[in-house]
C-alpha atoms as a PDB file:
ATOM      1  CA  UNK A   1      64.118  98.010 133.622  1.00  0.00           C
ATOM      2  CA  UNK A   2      67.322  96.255 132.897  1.00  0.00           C
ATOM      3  CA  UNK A   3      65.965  94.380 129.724  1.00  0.00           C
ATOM      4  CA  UNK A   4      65.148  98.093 128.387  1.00  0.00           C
ATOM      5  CA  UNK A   5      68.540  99.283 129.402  1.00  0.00           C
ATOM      6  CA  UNK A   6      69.942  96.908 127.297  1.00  0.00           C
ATOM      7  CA  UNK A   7      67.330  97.306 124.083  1.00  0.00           C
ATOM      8  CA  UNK A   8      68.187 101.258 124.154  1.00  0.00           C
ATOM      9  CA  UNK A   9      71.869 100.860 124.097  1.00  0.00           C
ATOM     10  CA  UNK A  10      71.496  98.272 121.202  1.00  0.00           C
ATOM     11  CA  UNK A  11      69.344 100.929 119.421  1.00  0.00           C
ATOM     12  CA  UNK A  12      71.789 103.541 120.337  1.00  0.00           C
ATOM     13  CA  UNK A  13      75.171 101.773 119.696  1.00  0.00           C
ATOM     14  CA  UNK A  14      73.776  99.293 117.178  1.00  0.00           C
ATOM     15  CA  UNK A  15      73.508  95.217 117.073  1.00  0.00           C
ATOM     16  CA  UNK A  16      76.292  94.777 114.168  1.00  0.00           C
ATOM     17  CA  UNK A  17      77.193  96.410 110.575  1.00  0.00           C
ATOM     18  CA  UNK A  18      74.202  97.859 108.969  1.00  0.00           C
ATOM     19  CA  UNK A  19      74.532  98.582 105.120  1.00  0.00           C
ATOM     20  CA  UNK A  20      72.327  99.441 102.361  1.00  0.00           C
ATOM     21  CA  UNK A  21      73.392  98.119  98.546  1.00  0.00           C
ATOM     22  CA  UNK A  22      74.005 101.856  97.899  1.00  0.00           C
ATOM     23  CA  UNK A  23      76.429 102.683 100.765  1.00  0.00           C
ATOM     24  CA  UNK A  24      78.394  98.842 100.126  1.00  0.00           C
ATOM     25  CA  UNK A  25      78.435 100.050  96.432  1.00  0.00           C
ATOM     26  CA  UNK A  26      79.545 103.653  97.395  1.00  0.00           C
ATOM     27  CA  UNK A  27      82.357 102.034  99.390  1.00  0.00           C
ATOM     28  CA  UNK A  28      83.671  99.543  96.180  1.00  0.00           C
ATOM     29  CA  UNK A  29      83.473 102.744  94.027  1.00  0.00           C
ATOM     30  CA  UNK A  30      85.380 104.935  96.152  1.00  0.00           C
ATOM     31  CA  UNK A  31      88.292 102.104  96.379  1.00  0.00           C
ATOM     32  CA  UNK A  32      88.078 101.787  92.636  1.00  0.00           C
ATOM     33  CA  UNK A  33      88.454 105.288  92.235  1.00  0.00           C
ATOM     34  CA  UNK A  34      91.459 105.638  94.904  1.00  0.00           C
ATOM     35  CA  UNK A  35      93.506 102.282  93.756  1.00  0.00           C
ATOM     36  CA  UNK A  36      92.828 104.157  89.874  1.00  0.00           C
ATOM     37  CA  UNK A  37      94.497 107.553  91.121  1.00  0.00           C
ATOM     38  CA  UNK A  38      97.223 105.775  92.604  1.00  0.00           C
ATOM     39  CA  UNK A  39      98.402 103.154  89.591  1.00  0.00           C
ATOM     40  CA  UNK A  40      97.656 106.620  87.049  1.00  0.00           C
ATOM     41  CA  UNK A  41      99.929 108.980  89.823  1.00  0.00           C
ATOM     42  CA  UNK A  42      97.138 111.416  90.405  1.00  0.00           C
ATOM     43  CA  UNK A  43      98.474 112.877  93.346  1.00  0.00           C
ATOM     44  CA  UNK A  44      95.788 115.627  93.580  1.00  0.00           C
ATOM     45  CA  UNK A  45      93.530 113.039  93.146  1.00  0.00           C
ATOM     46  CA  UNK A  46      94.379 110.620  95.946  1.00  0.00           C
ATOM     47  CA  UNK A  47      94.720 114.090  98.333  1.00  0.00           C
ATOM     48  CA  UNK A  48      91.583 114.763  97.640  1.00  0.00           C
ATOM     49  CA  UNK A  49      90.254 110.885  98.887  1.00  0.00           C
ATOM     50  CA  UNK A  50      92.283 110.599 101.628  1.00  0.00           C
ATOM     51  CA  UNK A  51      91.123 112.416 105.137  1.00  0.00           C
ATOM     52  CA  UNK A  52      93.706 115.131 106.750  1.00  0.00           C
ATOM     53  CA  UNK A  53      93.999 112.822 109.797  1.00  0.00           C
ATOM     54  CA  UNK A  54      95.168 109.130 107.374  1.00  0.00           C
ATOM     55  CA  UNK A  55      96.839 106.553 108.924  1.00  0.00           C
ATOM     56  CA  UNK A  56      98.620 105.016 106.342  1.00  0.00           C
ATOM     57  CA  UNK A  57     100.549 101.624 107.067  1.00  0.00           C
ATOM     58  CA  UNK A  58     102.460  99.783 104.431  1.00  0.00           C
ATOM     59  CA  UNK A  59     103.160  96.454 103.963  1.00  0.00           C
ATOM     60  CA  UNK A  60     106.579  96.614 105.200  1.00  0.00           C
ATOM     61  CA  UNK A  61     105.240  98.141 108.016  1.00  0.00           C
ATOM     62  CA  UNK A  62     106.016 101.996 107.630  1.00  0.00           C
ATOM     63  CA  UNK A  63     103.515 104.155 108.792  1.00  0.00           C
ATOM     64  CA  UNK A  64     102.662 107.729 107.040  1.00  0.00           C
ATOM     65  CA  UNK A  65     100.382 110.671 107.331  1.00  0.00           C
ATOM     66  CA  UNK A  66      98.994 111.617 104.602  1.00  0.00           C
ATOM     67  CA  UNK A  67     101.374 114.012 103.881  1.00  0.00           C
ATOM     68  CA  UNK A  68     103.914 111.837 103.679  1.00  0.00           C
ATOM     69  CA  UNK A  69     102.332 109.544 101.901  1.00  0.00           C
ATOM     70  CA  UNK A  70     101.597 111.786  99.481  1.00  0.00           C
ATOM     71  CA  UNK A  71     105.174 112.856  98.838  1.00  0.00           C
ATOM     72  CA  UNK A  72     106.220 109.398  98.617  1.00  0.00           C
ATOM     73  CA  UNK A  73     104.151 109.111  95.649  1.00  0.00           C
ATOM     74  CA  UNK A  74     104.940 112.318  94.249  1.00  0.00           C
ATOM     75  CA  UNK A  75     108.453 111.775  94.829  1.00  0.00           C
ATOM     76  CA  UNK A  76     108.209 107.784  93.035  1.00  0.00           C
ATOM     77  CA  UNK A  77     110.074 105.998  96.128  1.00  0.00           C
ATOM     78  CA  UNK A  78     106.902 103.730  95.264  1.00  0.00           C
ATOM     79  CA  UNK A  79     105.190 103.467  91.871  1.00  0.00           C
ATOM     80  CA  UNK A  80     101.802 101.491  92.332  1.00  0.00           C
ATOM     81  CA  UNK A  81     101.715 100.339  88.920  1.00  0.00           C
ATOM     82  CA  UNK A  82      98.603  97.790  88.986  1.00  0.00           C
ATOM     83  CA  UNK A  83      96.457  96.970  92.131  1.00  0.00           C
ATOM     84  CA  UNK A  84      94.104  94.199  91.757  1.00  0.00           C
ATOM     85  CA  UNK A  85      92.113  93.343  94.656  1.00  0.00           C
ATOM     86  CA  UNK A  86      90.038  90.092  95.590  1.00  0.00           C
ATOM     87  CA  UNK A  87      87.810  88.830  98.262  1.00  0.00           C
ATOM     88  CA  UNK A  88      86.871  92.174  99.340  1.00  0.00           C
ATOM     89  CA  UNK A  89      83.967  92.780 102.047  1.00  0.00           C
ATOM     90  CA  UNK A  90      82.565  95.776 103.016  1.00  0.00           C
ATOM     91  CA  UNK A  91      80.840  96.434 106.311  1.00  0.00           C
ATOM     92  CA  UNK A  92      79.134  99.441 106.966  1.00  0.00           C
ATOM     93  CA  UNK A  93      79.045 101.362 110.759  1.00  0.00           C
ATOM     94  CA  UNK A  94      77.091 104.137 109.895  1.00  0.00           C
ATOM     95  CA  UNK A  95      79.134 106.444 108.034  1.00  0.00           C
ATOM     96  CA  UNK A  96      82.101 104.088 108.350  1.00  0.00           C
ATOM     97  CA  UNK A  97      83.271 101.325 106.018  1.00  0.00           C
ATOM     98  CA  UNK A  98      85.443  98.907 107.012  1.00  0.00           C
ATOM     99  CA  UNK A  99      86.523  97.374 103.954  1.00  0.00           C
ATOM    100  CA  UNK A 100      88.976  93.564 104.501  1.00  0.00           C
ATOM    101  CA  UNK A 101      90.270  92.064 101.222  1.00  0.00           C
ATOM    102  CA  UNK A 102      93.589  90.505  99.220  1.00  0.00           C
ATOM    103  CA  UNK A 103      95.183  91.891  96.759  1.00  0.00           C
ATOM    104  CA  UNK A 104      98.244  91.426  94.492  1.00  0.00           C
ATOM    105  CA  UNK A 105     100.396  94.079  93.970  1.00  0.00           C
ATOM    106  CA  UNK A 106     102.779  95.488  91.277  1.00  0.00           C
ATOM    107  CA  UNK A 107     104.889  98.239  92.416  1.00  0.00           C
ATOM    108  CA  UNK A 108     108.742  99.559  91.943  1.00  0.00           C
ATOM    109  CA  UNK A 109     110.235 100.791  94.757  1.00  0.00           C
ATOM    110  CA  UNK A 110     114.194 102.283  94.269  1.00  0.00           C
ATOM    111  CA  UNK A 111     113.577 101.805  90.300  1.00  0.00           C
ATOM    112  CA  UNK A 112     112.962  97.830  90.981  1.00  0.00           C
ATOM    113  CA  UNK A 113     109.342  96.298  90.239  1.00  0.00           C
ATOM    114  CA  UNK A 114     107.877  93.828  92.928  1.00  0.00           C
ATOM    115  CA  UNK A 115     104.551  92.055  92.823  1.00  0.00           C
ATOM    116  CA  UNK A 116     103.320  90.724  95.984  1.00  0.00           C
ATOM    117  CA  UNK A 117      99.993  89.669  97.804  1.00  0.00           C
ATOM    118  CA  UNK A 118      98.680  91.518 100.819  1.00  0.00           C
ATOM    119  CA  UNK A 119      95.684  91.306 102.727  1.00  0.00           C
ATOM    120  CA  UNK A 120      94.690  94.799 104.053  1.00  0.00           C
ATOM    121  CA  UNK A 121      91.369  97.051 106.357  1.00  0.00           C
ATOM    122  CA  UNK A 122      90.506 100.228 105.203  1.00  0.00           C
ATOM    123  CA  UNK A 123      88.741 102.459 107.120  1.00  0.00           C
ATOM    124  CA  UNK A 124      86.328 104.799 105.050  1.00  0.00           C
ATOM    125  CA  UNK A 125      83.817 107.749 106.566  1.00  0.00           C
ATOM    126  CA  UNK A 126      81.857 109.321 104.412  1.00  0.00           C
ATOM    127  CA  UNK A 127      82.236 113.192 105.538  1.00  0.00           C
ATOM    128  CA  UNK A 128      79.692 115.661 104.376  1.00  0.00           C
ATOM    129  CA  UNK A 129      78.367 113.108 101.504  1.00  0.00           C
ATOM    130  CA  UNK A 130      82.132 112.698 100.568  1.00  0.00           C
ATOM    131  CA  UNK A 131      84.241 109.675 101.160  1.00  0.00           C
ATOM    132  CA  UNK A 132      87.803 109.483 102.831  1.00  0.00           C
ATOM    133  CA  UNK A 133      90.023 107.154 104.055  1.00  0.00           C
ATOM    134  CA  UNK A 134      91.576 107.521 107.491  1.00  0.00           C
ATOM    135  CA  UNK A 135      93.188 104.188 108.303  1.00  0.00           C
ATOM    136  CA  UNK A 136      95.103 101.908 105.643  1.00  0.00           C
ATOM    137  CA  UNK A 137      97.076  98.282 107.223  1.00  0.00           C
ATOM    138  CA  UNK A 138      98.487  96.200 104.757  1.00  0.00           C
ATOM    139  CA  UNK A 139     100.360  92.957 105.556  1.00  0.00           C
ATOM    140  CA  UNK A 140     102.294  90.970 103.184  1.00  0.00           C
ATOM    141  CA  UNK A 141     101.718  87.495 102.565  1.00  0.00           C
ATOM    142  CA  UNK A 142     104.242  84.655 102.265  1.00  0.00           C
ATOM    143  CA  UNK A 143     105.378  84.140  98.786  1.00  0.00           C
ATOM    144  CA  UNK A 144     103.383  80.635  97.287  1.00  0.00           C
END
């Protein structure tokens, strides 16, 4: 009994990230699509990828809802003006991505351009066949 107690909560709960090449590719388009929005300052469009409930941590370590992080890009206290990401992996939970990766950064914050690295997670849950992300940590990387 206790060996099938343990094979139904494996089935149930699952042994580890399951992911077909369509939902890892789904998940690298919808970041392409988001990071694009951003460095072109499509704030409708970035609303309309990010889920009502975002958790949005910068690199400095500021945290925003999506509301304000929306209105800090409408309002251009930060101007992503090139995002190129590396090493990114995508895992898939289900209807969850977590997505790990670098990337270098070239923003201007208070009318002053900065480029930095940062590795970041992204959470992503595809919601009635649409994806959104709810969670966003960055952390910034020592200078080479």
């Amino acid at each position: 009994m206790r060996g099938f107690t343990v094979i139904a909560f494996l089935a149930v709960v699952g042994a580890g990230p399951i992911a077909s090449q369509d939902a890892l590719g789904d998940a690298r388009q919808f970041q392409a699509k988001r990071f694009a929005a951003m460095t072109h300052r499509d704030i409708d469009g970035v609303a309309a990828l990010l889920g009502e409930d975002l958790t949005y941590t910068h690199s400095g370590g500021d945290t925003e809802t999506k509301a304000e992080f929306l209105e800090t890009l409408r309002s251009g206290r930060i101007v992503y003006e090139q995002i190129e990401p590396a090493d990114v992996a995508v895992r898939m939970y289900g209807q969850t991505a977590v997505v790990t990766g670098r990337s270098t950064m070239h923003v201007r914050t208070g009318g002053q351009p900065q480029t930095f690295q940062i590795r970041f997670v992204e959470v992503d849950v595809a919601i009635g066949g649409r994806w959104q992300m709810v969670a966003w940590q960055a952390t910034r990387l020592p200078s080479p």
